[in-house]
Every structure is written in C-alpha cells, then in structure tokens.
PDB file of N, CA and C in Angstrom:
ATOM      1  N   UNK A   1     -47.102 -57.758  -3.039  1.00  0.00           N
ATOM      2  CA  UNK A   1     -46.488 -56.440  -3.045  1.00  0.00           C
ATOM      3  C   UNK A   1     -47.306 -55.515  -3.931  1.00  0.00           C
ATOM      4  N   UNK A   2     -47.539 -54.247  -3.614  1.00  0.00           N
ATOM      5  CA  UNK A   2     -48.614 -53.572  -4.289  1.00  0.00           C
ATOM      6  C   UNK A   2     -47.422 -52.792  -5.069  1.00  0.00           C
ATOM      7  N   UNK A   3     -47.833 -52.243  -6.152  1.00  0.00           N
ATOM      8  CA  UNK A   3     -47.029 -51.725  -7.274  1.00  0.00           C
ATOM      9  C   UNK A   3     -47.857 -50.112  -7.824  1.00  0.00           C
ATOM     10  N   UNK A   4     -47.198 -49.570  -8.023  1.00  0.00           N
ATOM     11  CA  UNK A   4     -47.498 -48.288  -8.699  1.00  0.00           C
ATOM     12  C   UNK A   4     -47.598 -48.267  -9.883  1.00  0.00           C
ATOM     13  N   UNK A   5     -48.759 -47.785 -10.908  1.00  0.00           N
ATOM     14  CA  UNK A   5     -48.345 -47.680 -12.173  1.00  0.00           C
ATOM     15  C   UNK A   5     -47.669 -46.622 -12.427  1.00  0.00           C
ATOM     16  N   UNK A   6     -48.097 -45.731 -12.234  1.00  0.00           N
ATOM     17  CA  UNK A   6     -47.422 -44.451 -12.735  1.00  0.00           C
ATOM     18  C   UNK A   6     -46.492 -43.931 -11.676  1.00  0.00           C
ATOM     19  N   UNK A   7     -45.202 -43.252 -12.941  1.00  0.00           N
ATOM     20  CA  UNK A   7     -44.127 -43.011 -12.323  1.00  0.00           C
ATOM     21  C   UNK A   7     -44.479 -41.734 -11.779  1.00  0.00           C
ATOM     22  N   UNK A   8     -44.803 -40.822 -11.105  1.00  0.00           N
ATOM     23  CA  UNK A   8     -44.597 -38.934 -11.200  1.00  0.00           C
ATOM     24  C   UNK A   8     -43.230 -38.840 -11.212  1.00  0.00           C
ATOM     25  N   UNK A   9     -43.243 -37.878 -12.249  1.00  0.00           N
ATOM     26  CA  UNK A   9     -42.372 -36.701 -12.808  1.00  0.00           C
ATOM     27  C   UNK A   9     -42.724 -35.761 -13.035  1.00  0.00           C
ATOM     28  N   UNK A  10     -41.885 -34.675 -12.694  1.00  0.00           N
ATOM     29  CA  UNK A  10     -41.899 -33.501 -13.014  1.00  0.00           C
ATOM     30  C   UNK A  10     -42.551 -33.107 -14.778  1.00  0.00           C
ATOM     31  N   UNK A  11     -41.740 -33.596 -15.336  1.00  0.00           N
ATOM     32  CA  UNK A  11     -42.046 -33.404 -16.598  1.00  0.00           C
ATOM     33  C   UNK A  11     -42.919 -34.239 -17.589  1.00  0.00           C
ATOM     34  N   UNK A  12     -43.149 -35.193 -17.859  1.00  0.00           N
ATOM     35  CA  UNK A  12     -43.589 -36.221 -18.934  1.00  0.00           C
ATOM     36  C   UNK A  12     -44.863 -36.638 -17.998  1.00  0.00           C
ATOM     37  N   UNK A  13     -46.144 -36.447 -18.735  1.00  0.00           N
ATOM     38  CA  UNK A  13     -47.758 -36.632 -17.884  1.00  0.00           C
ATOM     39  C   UNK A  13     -47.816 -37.813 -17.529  1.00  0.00           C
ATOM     40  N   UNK A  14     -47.143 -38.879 -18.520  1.00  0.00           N
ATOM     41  CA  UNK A  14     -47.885 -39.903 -18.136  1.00  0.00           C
ATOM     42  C   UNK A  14     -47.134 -41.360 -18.656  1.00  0.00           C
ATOM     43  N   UNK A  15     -45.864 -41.254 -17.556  1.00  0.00           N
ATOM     44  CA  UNK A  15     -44.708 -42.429 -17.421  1.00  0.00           C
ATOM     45  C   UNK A  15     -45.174 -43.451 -16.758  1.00  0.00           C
ATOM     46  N   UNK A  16     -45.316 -44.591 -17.151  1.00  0.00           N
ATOM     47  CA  UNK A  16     -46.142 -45.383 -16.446  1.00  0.00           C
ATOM     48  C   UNK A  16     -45.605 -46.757 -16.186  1.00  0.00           C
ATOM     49  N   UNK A  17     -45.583 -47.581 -15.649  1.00  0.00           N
ATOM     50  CA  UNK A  17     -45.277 -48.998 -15.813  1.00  0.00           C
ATOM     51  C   UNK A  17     -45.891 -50.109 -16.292  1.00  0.00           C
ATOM     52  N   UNK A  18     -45.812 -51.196 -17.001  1.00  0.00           N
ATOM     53  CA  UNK A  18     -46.856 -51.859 -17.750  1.00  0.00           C
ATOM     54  C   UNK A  18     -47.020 -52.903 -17.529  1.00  0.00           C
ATOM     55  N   UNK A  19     -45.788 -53.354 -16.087  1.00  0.00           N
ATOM     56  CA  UNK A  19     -46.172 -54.433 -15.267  1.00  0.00           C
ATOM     57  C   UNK A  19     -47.477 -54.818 -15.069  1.00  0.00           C
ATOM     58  N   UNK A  20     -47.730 -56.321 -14.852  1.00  0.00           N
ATOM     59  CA  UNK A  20     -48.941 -56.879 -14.543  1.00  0.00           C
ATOM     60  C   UNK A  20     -50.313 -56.823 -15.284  1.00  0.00           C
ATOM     61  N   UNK A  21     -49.995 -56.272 -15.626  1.00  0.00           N
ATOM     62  CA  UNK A  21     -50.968 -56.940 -16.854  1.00  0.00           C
ATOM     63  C   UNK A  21     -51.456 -58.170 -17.471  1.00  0.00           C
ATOM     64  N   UNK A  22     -52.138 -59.087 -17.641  1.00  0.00           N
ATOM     65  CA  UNK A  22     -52.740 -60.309 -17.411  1.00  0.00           C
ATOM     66  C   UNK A  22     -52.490 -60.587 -19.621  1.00  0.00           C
ATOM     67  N   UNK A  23     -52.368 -61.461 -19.401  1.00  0.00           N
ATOM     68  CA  UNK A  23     -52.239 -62.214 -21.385  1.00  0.00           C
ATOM     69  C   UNK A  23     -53.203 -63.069 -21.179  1.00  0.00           C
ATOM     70  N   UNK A  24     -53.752 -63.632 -22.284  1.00  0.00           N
ATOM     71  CA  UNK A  24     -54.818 -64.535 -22.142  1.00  0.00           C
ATOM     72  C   UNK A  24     -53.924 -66.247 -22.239  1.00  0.00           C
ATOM     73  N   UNK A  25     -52.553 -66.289 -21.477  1.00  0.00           N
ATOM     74  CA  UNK A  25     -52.672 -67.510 -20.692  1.00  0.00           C
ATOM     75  C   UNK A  25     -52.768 -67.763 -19.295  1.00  0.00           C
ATOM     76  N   UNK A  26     -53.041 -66.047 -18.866  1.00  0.00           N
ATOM     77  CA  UNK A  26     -52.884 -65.939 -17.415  1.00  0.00           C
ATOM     78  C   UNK A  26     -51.453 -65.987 -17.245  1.00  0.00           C
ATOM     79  N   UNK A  27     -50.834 -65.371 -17.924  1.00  0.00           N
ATOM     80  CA  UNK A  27     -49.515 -64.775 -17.143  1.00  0.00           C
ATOM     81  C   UNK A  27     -49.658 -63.486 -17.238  1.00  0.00           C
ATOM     82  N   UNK A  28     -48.428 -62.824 -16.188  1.00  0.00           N
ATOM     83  CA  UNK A  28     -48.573 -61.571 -16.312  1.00  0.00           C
ATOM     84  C   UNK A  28     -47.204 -60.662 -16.431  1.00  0.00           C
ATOM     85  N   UNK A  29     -47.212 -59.560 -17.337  1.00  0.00           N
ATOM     86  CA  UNK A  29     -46.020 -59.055 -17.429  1.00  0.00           C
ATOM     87  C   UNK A  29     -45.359 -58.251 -16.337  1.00  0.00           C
ATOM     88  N   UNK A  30     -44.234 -58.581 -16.146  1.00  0.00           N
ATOM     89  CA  UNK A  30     -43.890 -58.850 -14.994  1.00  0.00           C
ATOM     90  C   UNK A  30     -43.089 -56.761 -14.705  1.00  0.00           C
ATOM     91  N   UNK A  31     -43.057 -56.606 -13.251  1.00  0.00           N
ATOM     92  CA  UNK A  31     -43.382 -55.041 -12.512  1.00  0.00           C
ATOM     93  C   UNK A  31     -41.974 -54.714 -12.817  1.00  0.00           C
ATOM     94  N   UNK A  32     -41.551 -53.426 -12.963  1.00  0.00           N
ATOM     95  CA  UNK A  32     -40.747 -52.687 -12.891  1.00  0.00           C
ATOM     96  C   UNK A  32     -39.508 -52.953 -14.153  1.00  0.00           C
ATOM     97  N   UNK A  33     -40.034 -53.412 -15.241  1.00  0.00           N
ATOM     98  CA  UNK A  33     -39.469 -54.134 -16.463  1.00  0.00           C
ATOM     99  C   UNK A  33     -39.393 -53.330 -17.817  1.00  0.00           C
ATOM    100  N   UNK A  34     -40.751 -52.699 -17.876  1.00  0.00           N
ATOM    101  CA  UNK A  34     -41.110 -51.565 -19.221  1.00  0.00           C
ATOM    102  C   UNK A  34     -41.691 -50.880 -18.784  1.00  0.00           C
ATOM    103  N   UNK A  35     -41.454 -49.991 -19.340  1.00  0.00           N
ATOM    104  CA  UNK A  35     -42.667 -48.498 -19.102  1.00  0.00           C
ATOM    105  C   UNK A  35     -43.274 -47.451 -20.290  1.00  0.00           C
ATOM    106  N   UNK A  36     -43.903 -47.496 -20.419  1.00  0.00           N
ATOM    107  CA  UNK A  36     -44.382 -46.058 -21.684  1.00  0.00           C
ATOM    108  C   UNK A  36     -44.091 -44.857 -21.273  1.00  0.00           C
ATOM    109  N   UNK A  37     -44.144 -43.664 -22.274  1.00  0.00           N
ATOM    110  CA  UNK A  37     -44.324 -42.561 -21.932  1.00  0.00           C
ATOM    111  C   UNK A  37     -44.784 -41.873 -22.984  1.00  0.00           C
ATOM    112  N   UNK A  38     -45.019 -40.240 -22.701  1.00  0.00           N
ATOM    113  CA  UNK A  38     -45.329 -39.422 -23.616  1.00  0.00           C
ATOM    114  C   UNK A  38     -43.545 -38.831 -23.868  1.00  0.00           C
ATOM    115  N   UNK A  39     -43.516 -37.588 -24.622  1.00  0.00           N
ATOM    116  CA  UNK A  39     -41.969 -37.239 -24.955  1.00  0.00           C
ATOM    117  C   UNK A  39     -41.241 -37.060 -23.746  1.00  0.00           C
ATOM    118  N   UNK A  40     -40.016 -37.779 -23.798  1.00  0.00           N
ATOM    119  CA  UNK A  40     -39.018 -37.635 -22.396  1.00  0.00           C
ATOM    120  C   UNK A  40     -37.721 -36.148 -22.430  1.00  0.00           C
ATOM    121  N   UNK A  41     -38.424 -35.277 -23.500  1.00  0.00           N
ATOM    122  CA  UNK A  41     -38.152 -34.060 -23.853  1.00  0.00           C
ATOM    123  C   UNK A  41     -37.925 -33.130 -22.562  1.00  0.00           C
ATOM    124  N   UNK A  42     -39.185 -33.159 -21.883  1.00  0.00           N
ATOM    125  CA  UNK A  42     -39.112 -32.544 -20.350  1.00  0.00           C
ATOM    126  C   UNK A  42     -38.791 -32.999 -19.533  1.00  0.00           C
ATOM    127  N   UNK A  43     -38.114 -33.947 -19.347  1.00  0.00           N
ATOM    128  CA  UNK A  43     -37.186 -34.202 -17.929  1.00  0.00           C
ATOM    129  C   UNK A  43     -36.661 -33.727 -16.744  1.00  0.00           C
ATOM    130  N   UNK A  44     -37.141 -33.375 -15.879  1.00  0.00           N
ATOM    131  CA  UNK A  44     -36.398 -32.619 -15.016  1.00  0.00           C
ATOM    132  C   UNK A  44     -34.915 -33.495 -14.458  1.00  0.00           C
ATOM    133  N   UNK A  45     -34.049 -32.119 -13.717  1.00  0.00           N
ATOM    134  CA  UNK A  45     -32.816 -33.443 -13.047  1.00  0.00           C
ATOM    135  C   UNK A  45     -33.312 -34.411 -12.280  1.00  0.00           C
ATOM    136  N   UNK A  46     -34.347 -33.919 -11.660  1.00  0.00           N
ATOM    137  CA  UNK A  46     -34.782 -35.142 -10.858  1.00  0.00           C
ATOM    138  C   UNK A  46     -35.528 -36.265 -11.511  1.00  0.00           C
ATOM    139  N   UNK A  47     -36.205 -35.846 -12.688  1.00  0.00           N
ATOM    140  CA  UNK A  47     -36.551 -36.741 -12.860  1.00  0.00           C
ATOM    141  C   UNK A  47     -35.459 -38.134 -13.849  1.00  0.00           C
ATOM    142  N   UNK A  48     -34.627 -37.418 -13.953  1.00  0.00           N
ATOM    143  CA  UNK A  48     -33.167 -38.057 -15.131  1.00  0.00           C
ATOM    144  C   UNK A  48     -33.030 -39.052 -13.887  1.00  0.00           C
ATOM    145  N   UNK A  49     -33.061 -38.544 -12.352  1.00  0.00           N
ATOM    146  CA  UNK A  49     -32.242 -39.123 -11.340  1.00  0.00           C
ATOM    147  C   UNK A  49     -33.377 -40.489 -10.849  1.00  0.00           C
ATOM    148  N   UNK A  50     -34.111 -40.113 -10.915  1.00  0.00           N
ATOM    149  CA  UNK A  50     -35.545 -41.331 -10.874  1.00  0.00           C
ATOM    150  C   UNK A  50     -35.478 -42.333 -11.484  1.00  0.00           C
ATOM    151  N   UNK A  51     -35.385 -42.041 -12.969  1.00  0.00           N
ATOM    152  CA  UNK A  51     -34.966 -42.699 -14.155  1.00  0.00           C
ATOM    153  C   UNK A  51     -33.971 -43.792 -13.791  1.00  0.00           C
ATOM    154  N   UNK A  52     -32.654 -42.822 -13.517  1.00  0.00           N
ATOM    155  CA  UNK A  52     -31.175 -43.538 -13.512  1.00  0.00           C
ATOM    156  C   UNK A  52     -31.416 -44.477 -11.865  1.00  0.00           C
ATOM    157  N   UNK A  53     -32.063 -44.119 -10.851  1.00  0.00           N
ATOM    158  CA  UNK A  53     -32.248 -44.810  -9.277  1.00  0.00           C
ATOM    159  C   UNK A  53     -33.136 -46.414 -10.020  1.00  0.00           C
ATOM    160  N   UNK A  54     -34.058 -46.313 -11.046  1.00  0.00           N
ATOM    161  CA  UNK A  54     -35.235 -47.412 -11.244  1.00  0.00           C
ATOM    162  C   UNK A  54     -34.177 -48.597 -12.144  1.00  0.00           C
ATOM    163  N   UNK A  55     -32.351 -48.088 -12.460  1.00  0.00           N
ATOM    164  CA  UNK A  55     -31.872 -48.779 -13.568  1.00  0.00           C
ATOM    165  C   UNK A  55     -32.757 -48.872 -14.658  1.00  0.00           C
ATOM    166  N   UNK A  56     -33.392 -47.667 -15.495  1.00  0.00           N
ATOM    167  CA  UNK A  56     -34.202 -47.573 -16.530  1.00  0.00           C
ATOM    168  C   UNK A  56     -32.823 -47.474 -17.736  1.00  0.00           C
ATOM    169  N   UNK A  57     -32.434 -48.388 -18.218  1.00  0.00           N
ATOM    170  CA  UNK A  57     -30.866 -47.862 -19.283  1.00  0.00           C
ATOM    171  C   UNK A  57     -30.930 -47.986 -20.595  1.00  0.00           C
ATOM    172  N   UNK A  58     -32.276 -47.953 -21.153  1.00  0.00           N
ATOM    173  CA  UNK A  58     -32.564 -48.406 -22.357  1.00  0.00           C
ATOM    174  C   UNK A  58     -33.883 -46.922 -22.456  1.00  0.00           C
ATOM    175  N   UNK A  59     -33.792 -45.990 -23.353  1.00  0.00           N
ATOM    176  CA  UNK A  59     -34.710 -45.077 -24.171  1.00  0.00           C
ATOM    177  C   UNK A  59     -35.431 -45.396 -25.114  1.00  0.00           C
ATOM    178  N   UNK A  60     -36.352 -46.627 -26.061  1.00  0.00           N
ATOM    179  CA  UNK A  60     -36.698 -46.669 -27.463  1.00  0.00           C
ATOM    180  C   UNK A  60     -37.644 -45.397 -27.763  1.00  0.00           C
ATOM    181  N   UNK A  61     -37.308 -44.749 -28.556  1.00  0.00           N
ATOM    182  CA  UNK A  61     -38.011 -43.686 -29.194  1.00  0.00           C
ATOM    183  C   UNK A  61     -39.010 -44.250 -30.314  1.00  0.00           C
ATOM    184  N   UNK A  62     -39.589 -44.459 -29.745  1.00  0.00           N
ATOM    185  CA  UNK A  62     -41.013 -44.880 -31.535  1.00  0.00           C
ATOM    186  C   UNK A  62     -41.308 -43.710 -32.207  1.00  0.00           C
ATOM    187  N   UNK A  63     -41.470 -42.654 -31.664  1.00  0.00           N
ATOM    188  CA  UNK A  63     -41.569 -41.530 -32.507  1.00  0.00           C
ATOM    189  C   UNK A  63     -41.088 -41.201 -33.736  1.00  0.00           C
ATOM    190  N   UNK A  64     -41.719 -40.149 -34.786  1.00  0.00           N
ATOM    191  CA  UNK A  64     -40.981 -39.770 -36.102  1.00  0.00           C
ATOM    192  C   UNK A  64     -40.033 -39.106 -35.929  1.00  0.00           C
ATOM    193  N   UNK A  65     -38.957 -38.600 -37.149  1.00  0.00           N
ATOM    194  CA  UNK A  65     -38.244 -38.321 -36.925  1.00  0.00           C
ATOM    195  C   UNK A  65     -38.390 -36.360 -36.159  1.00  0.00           C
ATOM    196  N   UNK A  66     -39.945 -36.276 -37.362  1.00  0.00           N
ATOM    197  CA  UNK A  66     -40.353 -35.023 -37.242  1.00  0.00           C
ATOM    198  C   UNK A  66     -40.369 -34.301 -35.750  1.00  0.00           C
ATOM    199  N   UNK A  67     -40.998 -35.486 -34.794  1.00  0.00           N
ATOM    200  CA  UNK A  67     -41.644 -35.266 -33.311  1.00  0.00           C
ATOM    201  C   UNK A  67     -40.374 -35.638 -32.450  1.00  0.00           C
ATOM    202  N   UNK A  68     -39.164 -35.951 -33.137  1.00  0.00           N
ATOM    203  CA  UNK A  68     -37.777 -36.481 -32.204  1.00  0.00           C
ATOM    204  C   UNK A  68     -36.878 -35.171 -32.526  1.00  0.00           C
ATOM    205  N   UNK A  69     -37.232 -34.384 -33.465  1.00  0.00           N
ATOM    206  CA  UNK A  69     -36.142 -33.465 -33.780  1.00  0.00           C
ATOM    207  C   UNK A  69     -37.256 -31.834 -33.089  1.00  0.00           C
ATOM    208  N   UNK A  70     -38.575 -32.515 -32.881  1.00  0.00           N
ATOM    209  CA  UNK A  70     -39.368 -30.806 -32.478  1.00  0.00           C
ATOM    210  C   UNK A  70     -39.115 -31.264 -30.994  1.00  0.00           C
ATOM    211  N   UNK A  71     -38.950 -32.276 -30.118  1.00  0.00           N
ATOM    212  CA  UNK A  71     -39.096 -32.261 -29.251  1.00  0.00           C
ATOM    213  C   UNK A  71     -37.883 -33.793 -28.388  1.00  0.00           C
ATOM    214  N   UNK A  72     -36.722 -33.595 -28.666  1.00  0.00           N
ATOM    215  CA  UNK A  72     -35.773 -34.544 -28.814  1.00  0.00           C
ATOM    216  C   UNK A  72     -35.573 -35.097 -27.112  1.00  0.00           C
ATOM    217  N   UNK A  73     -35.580 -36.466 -26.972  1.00  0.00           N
ATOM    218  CA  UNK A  73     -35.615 -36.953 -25.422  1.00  0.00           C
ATOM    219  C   UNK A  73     -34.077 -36.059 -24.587  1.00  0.00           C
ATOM    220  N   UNK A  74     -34.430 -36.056 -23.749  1.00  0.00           N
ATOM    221  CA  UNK A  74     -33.264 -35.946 -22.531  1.00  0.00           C
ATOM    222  C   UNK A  74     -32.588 -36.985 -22.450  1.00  0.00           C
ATOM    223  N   UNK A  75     -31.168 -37.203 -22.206  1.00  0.00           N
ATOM    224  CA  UNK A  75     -30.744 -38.603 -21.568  1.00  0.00           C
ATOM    225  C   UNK A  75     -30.185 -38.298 -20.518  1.00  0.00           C
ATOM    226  N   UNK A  76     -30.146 -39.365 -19.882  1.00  0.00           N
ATOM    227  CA  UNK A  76     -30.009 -39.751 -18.574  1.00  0.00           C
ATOM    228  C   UNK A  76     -28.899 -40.650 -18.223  1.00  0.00           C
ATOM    229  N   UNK A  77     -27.742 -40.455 -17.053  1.00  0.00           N
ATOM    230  CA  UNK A  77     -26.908 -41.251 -16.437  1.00  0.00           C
ATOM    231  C   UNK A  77     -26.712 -42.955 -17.237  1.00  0.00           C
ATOM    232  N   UNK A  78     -25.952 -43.218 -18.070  1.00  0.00           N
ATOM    233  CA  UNK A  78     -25.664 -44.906 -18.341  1.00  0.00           C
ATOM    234  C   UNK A  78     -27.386 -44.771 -19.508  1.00  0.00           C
ATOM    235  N   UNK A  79     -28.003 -44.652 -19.852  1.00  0.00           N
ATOM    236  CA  UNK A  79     -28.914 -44.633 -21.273  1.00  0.00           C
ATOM    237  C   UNK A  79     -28.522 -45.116 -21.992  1.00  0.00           C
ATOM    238  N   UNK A  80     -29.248 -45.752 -22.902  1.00  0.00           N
ATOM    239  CA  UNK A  80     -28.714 -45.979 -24.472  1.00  0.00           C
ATOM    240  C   UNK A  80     -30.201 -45.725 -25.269  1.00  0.00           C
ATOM    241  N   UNK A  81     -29.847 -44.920 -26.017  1.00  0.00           N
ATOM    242  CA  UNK A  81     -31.001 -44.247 -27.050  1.00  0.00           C
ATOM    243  C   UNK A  81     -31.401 -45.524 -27.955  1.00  0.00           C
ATOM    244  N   UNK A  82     -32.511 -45.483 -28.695  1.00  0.00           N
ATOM    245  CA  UNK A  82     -32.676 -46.447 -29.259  1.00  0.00           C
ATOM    246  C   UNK A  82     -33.492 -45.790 -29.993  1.00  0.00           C
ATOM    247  N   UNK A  83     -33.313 -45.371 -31.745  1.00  0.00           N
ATOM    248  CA  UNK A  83     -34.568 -44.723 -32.640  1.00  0.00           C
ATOM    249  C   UNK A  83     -35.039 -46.150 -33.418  1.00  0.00           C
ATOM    250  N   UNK A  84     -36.212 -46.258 -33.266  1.00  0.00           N
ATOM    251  CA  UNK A  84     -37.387 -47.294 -33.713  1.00  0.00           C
ATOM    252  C   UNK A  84     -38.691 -47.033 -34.117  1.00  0.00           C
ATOM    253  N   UNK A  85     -38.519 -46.220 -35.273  1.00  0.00           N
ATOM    254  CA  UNK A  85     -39.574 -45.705 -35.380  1.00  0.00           C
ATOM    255  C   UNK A  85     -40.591 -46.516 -36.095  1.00  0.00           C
ATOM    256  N   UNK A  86     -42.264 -46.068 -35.708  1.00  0.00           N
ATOM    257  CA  UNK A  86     -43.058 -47.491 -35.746  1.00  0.00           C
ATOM    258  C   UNK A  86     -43.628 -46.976 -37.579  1.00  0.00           C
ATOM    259  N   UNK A  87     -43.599 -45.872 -37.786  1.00  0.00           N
ATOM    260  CA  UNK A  87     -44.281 -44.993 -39.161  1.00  0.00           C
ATOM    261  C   UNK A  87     -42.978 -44.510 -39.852  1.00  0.00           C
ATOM    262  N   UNK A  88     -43.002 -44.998 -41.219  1.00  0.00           N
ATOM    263  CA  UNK A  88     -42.151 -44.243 -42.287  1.00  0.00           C
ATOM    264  C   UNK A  88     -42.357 -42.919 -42.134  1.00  0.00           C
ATOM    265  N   UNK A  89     -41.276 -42.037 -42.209  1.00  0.00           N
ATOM    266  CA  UNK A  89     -41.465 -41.000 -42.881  1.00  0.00           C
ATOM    267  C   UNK A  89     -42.138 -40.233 -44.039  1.00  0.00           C
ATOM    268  N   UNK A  90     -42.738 -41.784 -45.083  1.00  0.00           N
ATOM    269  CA  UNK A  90     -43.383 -41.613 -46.087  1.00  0.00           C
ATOM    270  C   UNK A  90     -44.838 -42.460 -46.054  1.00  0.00           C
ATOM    271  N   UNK A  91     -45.706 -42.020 -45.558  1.00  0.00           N
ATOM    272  CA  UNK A  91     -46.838 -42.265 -45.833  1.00  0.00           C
ATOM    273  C   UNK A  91     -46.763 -43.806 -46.398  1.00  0.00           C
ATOM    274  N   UNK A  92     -46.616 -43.638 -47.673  1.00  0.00           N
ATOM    275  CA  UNK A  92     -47.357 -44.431 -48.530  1.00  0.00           C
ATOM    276  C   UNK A  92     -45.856 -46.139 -48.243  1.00  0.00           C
ATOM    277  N   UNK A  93     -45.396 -45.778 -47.670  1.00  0.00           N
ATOM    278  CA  UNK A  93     -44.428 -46.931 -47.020  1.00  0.00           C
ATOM    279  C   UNK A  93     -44.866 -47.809 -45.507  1.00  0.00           C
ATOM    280  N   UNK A  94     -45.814 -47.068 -45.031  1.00  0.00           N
ATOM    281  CA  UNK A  94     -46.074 -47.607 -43.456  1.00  0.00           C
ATOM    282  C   UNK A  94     -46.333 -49.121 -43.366  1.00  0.00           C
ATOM    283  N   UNK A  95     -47.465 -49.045 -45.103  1.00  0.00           N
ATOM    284  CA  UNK A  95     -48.375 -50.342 -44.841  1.00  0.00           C
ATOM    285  C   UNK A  95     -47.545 -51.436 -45.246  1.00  0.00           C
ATOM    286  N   UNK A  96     -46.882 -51.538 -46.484  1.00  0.00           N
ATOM    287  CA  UNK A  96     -45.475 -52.671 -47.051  1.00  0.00           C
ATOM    288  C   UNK A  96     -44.478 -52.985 -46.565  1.00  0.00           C
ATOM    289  N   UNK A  97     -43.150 -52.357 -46.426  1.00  0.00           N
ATOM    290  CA  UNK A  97     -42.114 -53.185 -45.898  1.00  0.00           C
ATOM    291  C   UNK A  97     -41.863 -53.105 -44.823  1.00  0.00           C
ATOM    292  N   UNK A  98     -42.439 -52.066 -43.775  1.00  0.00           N
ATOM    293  CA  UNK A  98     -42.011 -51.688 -42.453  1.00  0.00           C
ATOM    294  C   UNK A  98     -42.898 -52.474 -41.942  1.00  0.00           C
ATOM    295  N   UNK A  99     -41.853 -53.839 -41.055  1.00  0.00           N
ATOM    296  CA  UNK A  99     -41.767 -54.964 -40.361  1.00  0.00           C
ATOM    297  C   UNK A  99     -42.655 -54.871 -38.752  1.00  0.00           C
ATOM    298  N   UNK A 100     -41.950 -53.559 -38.245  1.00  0.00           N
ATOM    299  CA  UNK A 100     -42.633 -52.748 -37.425  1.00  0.00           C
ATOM    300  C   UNK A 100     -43.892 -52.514 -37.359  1.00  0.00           C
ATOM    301  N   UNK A 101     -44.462 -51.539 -37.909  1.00  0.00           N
ATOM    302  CA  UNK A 101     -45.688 -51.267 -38.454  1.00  0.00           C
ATOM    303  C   UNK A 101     -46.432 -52.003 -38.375  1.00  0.00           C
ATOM    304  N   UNK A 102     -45.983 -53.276 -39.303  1.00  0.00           N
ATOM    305  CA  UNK A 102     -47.414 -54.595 -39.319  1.00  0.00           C
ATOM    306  C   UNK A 102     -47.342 -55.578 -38.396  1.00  0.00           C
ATOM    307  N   UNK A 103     -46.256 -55.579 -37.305  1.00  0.00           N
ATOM    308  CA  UNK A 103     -46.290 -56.624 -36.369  1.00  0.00           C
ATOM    309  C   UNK A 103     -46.902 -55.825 -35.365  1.00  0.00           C
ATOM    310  N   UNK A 104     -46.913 -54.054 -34.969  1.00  0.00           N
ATOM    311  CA  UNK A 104     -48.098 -53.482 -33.742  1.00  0.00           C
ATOM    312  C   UNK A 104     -49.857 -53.212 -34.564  1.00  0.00           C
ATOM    313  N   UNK A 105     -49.767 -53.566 -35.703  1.00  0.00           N
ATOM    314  CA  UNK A 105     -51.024 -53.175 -36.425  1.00  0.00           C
ATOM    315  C   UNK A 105     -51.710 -54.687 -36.085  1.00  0.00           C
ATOM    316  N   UNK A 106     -51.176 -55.438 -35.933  1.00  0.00           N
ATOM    317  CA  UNK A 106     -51.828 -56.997 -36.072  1.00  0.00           C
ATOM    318  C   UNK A 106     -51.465 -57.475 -34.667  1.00  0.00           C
ATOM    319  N   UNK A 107     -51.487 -57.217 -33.833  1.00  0.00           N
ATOM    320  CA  UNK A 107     -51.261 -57.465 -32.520  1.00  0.00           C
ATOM    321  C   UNK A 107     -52.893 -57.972 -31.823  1.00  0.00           C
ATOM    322  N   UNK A 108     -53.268 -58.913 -31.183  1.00  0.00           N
ATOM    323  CA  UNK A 108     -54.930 -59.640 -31.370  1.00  0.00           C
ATOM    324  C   UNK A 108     -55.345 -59.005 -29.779  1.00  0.00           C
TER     325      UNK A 108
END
C-alpha cells in the first residue's frame, strides 16, 4: 500500500506522517500512527475536519510556553492537548533536570 507523507492543509506547511521509517533493526514505524508539524495555530475548518476524519485525538505541543501563547494550537473535534515542553523556560535549566531535553539530545 503506498502511503503519503505529507498531510496538505490549508494551514500548517508541513504536517507530515512519520510512518515507515526504517530503525537499525529493520523495523519500521508503522503508517498513519504519528505525525509532526509546524504550529497547528492555522488550522483551517477543514483542516480541524481532516484531523478529526484521520482519528488524530492526541495534540503534544513541544513548544515554549512563549511560541504556545504567540501562536496557541487550534483544537479539534474529541483532542486532548498535551503541553510537553522539550526547553525550560530558563536557559540555564535545559541541560540538568529536564528528563526531556536529555533523552531527545542523546537520541543515536
């Protein structure tokens, strides 16, 4: 079955899917499961309705708080927001206790 990466939407450049992708045991992450994006700020209805048709019901926001409050996601039909942000608010906190941080910084 051939698969699409990218979603088009109206709004957000570059919604994508991250299916299939190969790990070095030769598996692969499996289609229509996760997706990235840039801010889900611009949403069109249609695209909320895309969203809600793919059962997408989970939002994680990695973003700061700074870039969630200049440019705050849309939600969509059945969503659940999720703030996870990957950077302290304080600089000098990113590199020590945030669990986050050092488990995508050390990723091989």
């Amino acid at each position: 079955m051939e698969h699409d990466r990218i979603l088009a939407l109206d709004g957000p450049l570059n919604f994508r899917d991250i299916g299939g992708y190969k790990n070095d045991k030769g598996q692969h992450v499996k289609w229509n499961k996760i997706y990235r994006s840039d801010s889900l700020s611009s949403l069109s209805d249609e695209d909320e309705q895309k969203l809600a048709d793919r059962r997408i019901t989970v939002d994680i926001d990695l973003r700061s708080k700074y870039e969630q409050n200049a440019a705050p996601d849309r939600q969509w039909p059945n969503v659940r927001y999720v703030d996870a942000h990957i950077y302290s608010e304080n600089r000098k906190e990113n590199k020590g206790d945030n669990k986050l941080y050092r488990f995508i910084h050390h990723i091989p």
